[in-house]
Structure formats: structure tokens, C-alpha cells
PDB file of N, CA and C in Angstrom:
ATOM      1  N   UNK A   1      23.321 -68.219 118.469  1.00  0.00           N
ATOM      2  CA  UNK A   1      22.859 -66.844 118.396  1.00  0.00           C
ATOM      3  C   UNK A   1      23.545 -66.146 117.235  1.00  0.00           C
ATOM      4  N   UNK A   2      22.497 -65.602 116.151  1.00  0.00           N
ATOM      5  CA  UNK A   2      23.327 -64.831 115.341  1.00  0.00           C
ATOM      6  C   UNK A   2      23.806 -63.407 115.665  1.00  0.00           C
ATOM      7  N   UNK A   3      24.905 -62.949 114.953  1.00  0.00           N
ATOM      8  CA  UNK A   3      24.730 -61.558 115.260  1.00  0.00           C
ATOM      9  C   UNK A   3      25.580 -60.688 114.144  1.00  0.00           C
ATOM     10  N   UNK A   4      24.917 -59.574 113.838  1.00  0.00           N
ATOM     11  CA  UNK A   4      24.855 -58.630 112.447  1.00  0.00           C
ATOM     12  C   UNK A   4      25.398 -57.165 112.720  1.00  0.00           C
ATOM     13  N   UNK A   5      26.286 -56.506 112.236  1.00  0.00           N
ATOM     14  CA  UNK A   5      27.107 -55.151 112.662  1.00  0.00           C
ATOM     15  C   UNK A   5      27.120 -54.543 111.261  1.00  0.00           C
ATOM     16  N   UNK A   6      26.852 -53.348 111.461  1.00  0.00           N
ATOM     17  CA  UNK A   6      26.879 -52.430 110.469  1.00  0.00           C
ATOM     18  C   UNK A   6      27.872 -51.331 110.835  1.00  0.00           C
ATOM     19  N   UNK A   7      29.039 -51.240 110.376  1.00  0.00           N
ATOM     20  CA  UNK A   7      29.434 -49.377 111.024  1.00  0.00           C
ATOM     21  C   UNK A   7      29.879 -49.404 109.442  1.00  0.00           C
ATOM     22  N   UNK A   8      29.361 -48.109 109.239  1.00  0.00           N
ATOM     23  CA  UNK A   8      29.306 -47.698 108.070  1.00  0.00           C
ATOM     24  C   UNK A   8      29.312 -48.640 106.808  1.00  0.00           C
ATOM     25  N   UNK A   9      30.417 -48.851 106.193  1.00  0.00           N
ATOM     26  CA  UNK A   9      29.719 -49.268 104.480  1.00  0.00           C
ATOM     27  C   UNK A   9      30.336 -51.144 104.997  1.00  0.00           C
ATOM     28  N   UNK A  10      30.211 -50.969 106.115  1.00  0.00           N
ATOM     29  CA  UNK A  10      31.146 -52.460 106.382  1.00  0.00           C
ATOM     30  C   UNK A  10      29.740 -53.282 107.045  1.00  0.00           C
ATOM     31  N   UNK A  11      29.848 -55.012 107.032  1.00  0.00           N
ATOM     32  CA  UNK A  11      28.652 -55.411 107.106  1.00  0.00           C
ATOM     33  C   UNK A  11      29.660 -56.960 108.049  1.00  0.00           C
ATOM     34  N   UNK A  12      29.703 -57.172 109.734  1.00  0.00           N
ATOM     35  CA  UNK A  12      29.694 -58.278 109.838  1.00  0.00           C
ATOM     36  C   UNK A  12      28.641 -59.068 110.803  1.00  0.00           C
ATOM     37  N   UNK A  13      28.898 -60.551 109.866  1.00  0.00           N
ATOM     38  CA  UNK A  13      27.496 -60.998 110.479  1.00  0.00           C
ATOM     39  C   UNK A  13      28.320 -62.417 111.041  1.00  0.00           C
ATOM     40  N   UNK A  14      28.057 -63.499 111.326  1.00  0.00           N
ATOM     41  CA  UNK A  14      28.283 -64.301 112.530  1.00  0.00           C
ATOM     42  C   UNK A  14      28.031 -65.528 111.368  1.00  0.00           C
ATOM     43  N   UNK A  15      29.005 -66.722 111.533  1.00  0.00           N
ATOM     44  CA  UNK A  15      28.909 -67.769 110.524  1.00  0.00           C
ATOM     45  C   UNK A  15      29.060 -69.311 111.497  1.00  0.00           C
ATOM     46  N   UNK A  16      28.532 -69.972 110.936  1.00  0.00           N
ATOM     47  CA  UNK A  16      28.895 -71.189 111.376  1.00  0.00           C
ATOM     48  C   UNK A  16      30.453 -72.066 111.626  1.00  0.00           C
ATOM     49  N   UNK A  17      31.036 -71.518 110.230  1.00  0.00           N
ATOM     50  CA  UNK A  17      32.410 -72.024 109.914  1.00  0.00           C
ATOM     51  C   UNK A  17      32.724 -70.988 109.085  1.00  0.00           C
ATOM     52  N   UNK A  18      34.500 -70.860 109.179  1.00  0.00           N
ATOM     53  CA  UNK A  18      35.021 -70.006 108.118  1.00  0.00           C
ATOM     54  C   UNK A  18      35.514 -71.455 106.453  1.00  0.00           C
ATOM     55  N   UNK A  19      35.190 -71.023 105.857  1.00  0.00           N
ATOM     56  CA  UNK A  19      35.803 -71.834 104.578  1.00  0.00           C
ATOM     57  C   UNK A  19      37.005 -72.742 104.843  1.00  0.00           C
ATOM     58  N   UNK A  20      37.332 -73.886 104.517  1.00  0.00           N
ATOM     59  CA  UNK A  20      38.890 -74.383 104.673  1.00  0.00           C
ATOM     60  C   UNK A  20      39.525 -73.936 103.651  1.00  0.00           C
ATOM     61  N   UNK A  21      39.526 -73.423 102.701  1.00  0.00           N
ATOM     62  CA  UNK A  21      40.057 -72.967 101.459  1.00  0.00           C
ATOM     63  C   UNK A  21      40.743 -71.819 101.636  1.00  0.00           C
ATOM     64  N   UNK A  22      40.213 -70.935 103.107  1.00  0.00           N
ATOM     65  CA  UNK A  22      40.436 -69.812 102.840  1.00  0.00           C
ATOM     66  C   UNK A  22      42.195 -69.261 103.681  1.00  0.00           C
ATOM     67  N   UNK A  23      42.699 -68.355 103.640  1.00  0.00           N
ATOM     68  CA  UNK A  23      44.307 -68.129 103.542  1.00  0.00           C
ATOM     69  C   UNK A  23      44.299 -67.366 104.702  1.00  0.00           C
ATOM     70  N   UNK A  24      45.076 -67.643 106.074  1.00  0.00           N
ATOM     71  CA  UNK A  24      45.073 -66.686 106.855  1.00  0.00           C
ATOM     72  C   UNK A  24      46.035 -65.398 106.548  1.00  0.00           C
ATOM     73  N   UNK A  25      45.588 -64.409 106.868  1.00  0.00           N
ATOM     74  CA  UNK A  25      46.381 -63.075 106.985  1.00  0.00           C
ATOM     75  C   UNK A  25      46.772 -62.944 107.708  1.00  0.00           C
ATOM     76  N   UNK A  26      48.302 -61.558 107.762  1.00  0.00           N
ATOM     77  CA  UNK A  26      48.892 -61.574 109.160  1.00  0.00           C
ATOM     78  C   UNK A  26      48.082 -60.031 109.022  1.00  0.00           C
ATOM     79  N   UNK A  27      48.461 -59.246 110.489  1.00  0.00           N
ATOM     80  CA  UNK A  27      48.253 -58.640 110.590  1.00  0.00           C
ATOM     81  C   UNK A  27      49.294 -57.111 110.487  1.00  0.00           C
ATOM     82  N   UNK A  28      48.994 -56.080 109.218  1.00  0.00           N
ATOM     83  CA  UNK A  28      49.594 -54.846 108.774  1.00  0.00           C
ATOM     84  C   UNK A  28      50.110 -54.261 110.647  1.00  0.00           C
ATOM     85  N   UNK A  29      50.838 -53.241 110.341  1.00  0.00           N
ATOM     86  CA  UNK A  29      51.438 -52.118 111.275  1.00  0.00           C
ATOM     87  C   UNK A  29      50.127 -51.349 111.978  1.00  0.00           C
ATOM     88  N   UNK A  30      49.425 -51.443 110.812  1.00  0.00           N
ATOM     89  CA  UNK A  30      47.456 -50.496 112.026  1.00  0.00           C
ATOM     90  C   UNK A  30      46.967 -51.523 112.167  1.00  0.00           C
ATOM     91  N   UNK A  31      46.948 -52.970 112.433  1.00  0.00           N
ATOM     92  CA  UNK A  31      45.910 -54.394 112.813  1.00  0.00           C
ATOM     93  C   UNK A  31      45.971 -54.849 111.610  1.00  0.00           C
ATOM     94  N   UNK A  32      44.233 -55.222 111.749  1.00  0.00           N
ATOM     95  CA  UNK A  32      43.494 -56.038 110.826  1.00  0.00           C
ATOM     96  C   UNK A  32      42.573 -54.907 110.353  1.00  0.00           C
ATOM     97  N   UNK A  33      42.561 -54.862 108.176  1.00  0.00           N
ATOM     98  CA  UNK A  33      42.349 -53.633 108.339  1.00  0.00           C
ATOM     99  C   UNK A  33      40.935 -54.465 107.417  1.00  0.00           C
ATOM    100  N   UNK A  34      39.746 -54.223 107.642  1.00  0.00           N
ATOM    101  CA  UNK A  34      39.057 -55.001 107.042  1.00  0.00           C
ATOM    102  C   UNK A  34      38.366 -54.180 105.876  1.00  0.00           C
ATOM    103  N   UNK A  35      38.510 -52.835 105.930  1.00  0.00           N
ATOM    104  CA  UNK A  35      37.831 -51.558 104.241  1.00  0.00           C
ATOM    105  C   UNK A  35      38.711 -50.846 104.906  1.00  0.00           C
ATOM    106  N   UNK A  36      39.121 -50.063 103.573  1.00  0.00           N
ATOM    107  CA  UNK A  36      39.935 -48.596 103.456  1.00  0.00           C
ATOM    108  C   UNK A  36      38.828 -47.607 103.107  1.00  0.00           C
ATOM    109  N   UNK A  37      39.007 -46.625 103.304  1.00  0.00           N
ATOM    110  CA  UNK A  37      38.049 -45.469 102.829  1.00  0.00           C
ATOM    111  C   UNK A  37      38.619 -45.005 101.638  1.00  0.00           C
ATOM    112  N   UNK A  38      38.012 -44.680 100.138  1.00  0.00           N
ATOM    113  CA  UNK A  38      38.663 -44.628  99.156  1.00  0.00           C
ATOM    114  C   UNK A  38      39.264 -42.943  98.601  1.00  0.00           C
ATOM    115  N   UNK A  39      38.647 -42.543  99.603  1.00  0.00           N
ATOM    116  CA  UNK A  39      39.144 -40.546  99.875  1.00  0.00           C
ATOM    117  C   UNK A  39      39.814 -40.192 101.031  1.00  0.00           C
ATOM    118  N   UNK A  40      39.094 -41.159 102.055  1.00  0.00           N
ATOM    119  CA  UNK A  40      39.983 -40.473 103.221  1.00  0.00           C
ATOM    120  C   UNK A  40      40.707 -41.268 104.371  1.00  0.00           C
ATOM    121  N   UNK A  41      41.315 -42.391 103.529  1.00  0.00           N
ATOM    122  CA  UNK A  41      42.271 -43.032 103.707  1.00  0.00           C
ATOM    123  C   UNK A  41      42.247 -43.928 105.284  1.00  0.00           C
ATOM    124  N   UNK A  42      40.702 -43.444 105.760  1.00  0.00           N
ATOM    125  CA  UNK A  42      40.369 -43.926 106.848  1.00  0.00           C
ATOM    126  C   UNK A  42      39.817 -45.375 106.780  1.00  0.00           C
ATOM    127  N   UNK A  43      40.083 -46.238 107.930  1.00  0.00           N
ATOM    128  CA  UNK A  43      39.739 -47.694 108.020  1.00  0.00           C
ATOM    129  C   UNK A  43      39.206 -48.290 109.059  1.00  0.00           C
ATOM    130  N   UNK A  44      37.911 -49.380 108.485  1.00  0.00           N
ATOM    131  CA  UNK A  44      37.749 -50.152 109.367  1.00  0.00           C
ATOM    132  C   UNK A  44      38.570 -51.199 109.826  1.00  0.00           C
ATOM    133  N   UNK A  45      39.377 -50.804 110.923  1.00  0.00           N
ATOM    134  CA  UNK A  45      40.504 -52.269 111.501  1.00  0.00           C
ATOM    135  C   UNK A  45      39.828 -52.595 112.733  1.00  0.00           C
ATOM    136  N   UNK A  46      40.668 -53.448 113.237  1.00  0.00           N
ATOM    137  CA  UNK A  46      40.774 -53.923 114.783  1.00  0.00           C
ATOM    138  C   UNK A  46      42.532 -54.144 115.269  1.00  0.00           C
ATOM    139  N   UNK A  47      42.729 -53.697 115.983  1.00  0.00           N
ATOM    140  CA  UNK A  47      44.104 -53.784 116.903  1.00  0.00           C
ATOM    141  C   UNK A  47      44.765 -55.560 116.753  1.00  0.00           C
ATOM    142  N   UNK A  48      45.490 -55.264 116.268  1.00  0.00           N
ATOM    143  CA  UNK A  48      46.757 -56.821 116.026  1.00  0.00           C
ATOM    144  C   UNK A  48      46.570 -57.299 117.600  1.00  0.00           C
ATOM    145  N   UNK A  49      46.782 -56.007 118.789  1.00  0.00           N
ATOM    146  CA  UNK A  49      47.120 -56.809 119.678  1.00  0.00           C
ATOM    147  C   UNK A  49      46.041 -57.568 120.662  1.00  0.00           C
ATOM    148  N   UNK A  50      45.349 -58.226 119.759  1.00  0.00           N
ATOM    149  CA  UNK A  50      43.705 -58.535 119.849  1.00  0.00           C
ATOM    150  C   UNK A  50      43.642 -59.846 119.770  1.00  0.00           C
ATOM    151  N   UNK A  51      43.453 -60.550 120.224  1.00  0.00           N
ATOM    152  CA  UNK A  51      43.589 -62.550 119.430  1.00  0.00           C
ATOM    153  C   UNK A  51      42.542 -62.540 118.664  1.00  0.00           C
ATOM    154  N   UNK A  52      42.901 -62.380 117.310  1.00  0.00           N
ATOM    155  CA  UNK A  52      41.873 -62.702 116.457  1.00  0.00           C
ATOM    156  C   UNK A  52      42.784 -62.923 115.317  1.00  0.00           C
ATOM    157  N   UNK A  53      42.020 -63.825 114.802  1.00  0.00           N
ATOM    158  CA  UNK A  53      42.964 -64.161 113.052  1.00  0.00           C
ATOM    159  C   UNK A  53      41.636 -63.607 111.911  1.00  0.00           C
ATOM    160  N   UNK A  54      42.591 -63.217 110.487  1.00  0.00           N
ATOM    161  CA  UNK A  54      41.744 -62.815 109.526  1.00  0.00           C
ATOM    162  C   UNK A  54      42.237 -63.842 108.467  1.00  0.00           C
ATOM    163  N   UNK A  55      41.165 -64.615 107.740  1.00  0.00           N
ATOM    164  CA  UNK A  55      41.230 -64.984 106.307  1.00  0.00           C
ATOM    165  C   UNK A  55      40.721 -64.659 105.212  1.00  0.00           C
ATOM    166  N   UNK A  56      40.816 -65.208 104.170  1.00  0.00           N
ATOM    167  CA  UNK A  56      40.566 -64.176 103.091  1.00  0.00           C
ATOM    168  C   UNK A  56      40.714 -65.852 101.844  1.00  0.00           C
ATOM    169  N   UNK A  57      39.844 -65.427 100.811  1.00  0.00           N
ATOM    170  CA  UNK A  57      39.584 -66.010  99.640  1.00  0.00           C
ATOM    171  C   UNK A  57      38.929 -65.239  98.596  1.00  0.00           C
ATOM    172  N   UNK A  58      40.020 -66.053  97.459  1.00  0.00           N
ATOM    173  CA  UNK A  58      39.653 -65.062  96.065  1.00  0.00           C
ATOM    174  C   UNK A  58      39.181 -66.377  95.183  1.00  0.00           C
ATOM    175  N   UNK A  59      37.485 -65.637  94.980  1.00  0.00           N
ATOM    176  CA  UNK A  59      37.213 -66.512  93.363  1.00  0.00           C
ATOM    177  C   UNK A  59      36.892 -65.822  92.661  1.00  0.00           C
ATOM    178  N   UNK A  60      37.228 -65.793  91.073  1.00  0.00           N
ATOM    179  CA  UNK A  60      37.159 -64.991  89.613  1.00  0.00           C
ATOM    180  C   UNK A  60      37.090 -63.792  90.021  1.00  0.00           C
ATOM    181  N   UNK A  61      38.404 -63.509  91.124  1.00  0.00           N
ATOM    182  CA  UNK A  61      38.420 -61.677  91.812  1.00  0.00           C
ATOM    183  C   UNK A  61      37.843 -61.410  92.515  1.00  0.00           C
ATOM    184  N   UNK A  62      36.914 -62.293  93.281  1.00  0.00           N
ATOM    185  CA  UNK A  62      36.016 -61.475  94.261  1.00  0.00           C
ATOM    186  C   UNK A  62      36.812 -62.062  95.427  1.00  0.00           C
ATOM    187  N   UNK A  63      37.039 -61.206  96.514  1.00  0.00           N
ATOM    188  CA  UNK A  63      37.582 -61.463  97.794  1.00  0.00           C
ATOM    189  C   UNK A  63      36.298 -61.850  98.563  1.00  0.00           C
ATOM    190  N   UNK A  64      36.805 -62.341  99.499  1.00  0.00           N
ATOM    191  CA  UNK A  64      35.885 -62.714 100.855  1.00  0.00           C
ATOM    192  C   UNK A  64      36.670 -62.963 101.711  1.00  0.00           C
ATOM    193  N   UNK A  65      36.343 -62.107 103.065  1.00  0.00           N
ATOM    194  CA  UNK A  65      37.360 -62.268 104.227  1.00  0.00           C
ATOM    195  C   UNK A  65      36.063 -62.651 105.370  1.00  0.00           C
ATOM    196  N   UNK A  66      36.813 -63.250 106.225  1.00  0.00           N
ATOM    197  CA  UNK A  66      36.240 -63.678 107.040  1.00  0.00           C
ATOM    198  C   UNK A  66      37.126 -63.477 108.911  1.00  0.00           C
ATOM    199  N   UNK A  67      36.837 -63.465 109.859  1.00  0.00           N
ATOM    200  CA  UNK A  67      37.452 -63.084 111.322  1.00  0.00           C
ATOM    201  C   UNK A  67      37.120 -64.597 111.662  1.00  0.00           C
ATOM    202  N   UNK A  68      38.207 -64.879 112.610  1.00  0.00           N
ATOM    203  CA  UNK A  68      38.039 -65.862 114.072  1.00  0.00           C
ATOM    204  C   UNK A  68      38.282 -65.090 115.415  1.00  0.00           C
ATOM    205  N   UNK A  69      37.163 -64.703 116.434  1.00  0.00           N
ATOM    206  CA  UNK A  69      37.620 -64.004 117.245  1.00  0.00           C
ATOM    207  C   UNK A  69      37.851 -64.662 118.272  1.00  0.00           C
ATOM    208  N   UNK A  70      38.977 -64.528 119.159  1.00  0.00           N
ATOM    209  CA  UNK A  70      38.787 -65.718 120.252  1.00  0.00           C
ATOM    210  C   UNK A  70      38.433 -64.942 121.311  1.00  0.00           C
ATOM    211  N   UNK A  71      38.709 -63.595 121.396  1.00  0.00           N
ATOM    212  CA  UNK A  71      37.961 -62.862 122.605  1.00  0.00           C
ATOM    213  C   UNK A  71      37.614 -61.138 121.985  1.00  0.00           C
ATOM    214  N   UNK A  72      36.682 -60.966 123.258  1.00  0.00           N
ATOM    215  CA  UNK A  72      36.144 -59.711 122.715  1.00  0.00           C
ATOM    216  C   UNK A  72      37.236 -59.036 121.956  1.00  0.00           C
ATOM    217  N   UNK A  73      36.936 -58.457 120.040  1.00  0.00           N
ATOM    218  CA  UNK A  73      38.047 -57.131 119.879  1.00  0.00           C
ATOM    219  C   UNK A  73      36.856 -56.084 119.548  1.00  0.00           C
ATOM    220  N   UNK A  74      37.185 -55.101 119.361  1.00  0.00           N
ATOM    221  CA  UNK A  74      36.812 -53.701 119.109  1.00  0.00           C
ATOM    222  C   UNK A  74      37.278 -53.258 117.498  1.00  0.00           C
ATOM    223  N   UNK A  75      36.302 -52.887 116.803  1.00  0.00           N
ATOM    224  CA  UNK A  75      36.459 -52.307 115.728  1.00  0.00           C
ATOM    225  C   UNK A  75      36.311 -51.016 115.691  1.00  0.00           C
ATOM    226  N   UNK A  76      37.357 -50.183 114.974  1.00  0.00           N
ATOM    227  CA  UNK A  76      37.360 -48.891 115.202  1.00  0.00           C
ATOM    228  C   UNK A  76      37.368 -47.846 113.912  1.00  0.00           C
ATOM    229  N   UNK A  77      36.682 -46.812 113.342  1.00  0.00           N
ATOM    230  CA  UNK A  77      37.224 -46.350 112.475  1.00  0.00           C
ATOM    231  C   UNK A  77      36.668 -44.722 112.728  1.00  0.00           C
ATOM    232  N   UNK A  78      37.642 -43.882 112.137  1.00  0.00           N
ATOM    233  CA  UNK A  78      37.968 -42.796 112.504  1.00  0.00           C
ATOM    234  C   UNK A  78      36.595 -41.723 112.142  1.00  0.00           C
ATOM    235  N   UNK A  79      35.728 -42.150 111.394  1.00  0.00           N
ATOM    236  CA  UNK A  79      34.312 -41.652 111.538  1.00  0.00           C
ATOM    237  C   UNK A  79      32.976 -42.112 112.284  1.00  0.00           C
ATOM    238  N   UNK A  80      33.240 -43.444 112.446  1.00  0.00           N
ATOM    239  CA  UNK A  80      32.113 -44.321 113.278  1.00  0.00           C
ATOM    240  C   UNK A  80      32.257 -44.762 114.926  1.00  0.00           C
ATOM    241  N   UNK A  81      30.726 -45.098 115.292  1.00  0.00           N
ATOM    242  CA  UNK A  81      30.917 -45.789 116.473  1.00  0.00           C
ATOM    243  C   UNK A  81      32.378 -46.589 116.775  1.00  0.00           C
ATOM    244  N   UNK A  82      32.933 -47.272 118.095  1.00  0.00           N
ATOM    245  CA  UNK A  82      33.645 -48.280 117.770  1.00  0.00           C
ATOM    246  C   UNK A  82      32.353 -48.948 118.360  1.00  0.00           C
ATOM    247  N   UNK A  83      32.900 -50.678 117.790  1.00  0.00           N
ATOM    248  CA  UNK A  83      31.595 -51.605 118.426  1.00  0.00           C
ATOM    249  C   UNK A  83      32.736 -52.899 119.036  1.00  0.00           C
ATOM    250  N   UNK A  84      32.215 -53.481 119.939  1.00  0.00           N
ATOM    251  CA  UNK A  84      33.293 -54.781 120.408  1.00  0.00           C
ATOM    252  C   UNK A  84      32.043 -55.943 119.478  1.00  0.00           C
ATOM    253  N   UNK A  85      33.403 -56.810 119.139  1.00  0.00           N
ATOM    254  CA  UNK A  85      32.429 -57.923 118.279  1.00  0.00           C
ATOM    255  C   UNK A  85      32.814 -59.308 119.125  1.00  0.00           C
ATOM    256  N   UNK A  86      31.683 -60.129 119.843  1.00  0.00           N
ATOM    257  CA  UNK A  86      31.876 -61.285 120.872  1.00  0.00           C
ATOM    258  C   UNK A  86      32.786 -62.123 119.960  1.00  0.00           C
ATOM    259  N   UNK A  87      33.591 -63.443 120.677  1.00  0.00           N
ATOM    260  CA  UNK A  87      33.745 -64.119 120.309  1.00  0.00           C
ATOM    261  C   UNK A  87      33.209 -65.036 119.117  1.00  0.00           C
ATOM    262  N   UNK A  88      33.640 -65.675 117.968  1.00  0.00           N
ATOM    263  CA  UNK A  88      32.905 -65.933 117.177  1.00  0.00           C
ATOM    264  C   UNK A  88      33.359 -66.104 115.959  1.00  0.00           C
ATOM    265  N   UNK A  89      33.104 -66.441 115.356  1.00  0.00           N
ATOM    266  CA  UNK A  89      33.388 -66.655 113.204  1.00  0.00           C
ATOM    267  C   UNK A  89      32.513 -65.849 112.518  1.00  0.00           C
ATOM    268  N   UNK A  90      32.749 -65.132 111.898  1.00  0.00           N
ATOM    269  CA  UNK A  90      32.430 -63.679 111.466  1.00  0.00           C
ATOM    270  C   UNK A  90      32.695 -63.947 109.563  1.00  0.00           C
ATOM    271  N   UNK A  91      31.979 -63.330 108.872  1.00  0.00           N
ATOM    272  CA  UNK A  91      32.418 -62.779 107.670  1.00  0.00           C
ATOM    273  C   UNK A  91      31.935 -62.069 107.150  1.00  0.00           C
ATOM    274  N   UNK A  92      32.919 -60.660 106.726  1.00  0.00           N
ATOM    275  CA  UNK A  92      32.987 -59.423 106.258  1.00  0.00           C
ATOM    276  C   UNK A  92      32.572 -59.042 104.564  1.00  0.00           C
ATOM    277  N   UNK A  93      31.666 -58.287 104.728  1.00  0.00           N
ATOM    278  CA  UNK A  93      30.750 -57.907 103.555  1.00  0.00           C
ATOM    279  C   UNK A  93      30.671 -56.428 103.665  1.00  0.00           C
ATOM    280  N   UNK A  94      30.933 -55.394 102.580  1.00  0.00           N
ATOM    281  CA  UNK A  94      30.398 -54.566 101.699  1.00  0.00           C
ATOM    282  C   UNK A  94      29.161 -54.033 101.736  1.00  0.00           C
ATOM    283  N   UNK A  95      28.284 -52.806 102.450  1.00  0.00           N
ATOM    284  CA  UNK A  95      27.531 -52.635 101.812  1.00  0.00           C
ATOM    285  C   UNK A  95      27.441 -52.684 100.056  1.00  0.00           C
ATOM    286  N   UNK A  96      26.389 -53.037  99.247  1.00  0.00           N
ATOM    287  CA  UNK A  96      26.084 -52.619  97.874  1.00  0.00           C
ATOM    288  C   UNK A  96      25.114 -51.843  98.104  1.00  0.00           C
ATOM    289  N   UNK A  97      24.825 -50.705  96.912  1.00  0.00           N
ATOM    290  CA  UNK A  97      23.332 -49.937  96.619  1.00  0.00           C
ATOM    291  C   UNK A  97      23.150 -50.163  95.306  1.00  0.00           C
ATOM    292  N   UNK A  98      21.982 -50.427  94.902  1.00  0.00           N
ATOM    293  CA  UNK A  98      21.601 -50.937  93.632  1.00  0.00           C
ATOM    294  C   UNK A  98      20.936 -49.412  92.754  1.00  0.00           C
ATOM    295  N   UNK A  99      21.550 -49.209  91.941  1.00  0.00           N
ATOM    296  CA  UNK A  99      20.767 -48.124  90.842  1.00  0.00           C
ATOM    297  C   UNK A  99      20.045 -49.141  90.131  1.00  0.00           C
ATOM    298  N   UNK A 100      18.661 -49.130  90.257  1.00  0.00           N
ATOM    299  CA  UNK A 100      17.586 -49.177  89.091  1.00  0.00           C
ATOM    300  C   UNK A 100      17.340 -48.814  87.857  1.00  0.00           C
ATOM    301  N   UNK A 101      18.121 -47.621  87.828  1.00  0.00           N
ATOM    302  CA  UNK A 101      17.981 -47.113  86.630  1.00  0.00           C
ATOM    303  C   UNK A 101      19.116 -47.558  85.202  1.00  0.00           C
ATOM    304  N   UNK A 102      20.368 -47.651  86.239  1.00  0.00           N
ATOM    305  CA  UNK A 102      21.096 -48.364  85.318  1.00  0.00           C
ATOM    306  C   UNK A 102      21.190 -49.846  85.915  1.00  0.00           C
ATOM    307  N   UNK A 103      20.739 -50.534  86.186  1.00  0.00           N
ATOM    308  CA  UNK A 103      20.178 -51.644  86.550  1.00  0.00           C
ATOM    309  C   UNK A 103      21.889 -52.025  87.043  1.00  0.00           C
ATOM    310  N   UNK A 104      22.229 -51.809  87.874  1.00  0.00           N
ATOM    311  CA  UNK A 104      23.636 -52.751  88.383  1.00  0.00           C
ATOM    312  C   UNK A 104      23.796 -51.921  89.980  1.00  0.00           C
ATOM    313  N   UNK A 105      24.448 -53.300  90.657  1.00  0.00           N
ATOM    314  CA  UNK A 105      24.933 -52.983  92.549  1.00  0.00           C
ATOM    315  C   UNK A 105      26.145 -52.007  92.051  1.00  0.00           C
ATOM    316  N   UNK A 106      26.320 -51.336  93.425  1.00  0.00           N
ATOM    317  CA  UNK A 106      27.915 -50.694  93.280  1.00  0.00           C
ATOM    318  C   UNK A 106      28.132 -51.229  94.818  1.00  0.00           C
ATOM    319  N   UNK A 107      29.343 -50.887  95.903  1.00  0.00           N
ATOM    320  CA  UNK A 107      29.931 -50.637  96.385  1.00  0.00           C
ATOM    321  C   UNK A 107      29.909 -49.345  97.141  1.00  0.00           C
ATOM    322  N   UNK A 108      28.976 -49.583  98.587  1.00  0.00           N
ATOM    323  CA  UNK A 108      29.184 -48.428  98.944  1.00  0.00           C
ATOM    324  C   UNK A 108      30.594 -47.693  99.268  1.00  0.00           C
ATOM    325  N   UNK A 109      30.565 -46.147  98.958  1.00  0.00           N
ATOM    326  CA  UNK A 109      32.017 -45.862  99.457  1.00  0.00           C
ATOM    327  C   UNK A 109      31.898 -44.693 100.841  1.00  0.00           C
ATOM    328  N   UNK A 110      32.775 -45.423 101.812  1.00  0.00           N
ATOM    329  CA  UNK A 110      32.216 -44.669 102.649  1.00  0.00           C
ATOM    330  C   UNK A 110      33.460 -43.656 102.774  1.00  0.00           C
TER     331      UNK A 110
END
């Protein structure tokens, strides 16, 4: 079963496998913080005290993180729904919005 979460500019969707390449993270003093808000310092995390691990891989600068959840956690951020995300292998994506006009994606900022 797949499954796809949107809270705000954050995008996770449900994977088969996480990468072997990729580097586990520990978890900061606020959790697992998966986007910062770039004005108002607000974040999408989930609670450390959660069993879940986060990894992360960098190619030519681009990050990619990815979750292992081993039981229900809850994502929370200080403008959005919270949502609980099932058990599962997860990886974390960015909204983009594409200007046409100057023909290039950005980065939504939420």
C-alpha cells in the first residue's frame, strides 16, 4: 500500500527501500527536524522519543532524506495539521513551483 502526505511545503511518500548509501542521523534537542521554515523558524519534526531513524544522502549538493518508522510517529509543525505517519520507509521531498516564465522550479517556502 502506498501512501503520500502533504503538510505544507513538505512531501512524504512511502518507498520500497531506503538507499544503502545513505547516513543515519541522530536526532537534534526538537527530534527529527525534516524542513525549517526560512522566516519563521518553524519546523516540520517528529519527537526523538518516537522509534524512528532518519537518513540522509548528498549527491552534487542535493540532499535526500529519507524515515524508517517502526511505529506510528506524528509529525508536527507549528502552522499545520499534525498527521501520524504508519509504520514504513518513507522519503522526504520539497514541494517545487515551476515559473514558466522564467522557465526554472524553486522551492516552496513555507
Amino acid at each position: 500500500m502506498s501512501f503520500l502526505l502533504q503538510q505544507g511545503d513538505v512531501l512524504i511518500e512511502s518507498i520500497d527501500s531506503i538507499p544503502k548509501k545513505a547516513l543515519k542521523k541522530e536526532a537534534g534537542k526538537k527530534g527529527f527536524i525534516l524542513a525549517e521554515g526560512e522566516t519563521t523558524g518553524h519546523a516540520h519534526r517528529i519527537s526523538a522519543d518516537t522509534d524512528v531513524e532518519l537518513f540522509q544522502t548528498e549527491i552534487d549538493k542535493i540532499i535526500s532524506m529519507y524515515l524508517d518508522v517502526k511505529e506510528p510517529a506524528t509529525i508536527t509543525h507549528e502552522e499545520h495539521k499534525h498527521f501520524v505517519i504508519p509504520p514504513g520507509k518513507y522519503t522526504i521531498r520539497q514541494v517545487r513551483e515551476y515559473d514558466h516564465f522564467l522557465e526554472e522550479a524553486n522551492k516552496v517556502k513555507d
